[in-house]
C-alpha atoms as a PDB file:
ATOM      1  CA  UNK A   1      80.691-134.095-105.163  1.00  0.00           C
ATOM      2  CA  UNK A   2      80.904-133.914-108.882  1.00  0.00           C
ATOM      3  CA  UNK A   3      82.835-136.946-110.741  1.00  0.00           C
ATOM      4  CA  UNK A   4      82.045-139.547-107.934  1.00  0.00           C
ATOM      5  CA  UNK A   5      79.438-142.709-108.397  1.00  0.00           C
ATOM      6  CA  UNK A   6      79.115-145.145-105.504  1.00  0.00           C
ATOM      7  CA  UNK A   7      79.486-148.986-106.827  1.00  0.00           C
ATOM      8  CA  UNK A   8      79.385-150.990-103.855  1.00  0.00           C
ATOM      9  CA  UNK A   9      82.695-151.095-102.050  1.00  0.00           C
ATOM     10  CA  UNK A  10      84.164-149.060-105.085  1.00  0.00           C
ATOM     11  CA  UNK A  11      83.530-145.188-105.883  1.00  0.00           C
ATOM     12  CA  UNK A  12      84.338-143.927-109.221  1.00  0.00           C
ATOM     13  CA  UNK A  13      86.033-140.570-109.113  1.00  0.00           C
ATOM     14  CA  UNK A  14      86.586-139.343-112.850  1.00  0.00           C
ATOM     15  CA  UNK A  15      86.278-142.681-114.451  1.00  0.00           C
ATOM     16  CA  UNK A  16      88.770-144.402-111.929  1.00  0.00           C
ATOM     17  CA  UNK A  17      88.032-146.583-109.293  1.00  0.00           C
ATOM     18  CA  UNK A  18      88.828-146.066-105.305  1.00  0.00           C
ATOM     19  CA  UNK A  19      88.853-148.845-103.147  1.00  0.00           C
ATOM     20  CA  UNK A  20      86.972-147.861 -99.903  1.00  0.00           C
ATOM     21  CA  UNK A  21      85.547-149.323 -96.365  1.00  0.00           C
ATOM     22  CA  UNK A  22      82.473-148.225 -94.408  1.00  0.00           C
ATOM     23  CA  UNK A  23      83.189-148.484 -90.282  1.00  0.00           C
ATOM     24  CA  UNK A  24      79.607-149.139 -89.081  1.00  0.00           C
ATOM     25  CA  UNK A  25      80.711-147.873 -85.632  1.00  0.00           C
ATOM     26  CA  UNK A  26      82.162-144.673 -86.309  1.00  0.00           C
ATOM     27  CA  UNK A  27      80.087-143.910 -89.096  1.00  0.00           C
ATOM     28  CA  UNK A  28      82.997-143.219 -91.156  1.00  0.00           C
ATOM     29  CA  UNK A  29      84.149-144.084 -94.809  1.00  0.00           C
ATOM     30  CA  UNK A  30      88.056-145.030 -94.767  1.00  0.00           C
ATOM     31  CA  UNK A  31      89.589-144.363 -98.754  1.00  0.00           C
ATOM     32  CA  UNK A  32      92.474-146.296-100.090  1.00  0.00           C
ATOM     33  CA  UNK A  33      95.430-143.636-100.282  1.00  0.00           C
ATOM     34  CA  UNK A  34      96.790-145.841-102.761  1.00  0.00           C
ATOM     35  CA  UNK A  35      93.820-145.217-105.283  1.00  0.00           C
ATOM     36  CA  UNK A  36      93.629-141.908-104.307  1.00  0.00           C
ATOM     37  CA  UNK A  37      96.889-140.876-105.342  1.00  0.00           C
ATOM     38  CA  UNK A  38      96.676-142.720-108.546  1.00  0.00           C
ATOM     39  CA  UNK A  39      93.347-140.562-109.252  1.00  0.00           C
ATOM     40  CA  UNK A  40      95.694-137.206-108.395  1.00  0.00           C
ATOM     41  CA  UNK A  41      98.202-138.498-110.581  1.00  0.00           C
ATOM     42  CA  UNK A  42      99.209-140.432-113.355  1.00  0.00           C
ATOM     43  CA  UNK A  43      98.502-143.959-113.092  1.00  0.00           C
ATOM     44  CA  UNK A  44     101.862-145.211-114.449  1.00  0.00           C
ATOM     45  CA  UNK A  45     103.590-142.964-112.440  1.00  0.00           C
ATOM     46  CA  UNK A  46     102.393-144.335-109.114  1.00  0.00           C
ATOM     47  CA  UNK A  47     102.943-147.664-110.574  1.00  0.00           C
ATOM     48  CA  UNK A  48     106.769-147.152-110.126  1.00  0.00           C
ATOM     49  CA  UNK A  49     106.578-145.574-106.687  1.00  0.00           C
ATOM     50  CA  UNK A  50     104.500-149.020-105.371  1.00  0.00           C
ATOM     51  CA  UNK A  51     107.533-150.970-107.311  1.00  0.00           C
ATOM     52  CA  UNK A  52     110.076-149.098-106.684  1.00  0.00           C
ATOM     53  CA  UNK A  53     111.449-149.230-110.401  1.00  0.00           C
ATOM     54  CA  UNK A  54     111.414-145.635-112.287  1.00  0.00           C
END
């Protein structure tokens, strides 16, 4: 996939880091939704959705 470096426990997905998880057992990486959605969108947006101000 273009944009995405592996860095240990963190990819990089254009420039911006996602938290992720590798489950030995079902051979499966999990991706936290939170980073993802701050990737999709704009980073101070999702700032005030976690917060609740906005």
């Amino acid at each position: 996939m273009a944009g995405i470096e592996v860095k240990g426990r963190l990819k990089l997905f254009e420039s911006q880091q996602v938290r992720t998880e590798w489950d030995e057992a079902a051979e499966k990486w999990w991706f936290s939704v939170v980073d993802i959605i701050a990737v999709l969108t704009d980073p101070t947006t999702s700032k005030h959705a976690t917060t609740g101000s906005g």
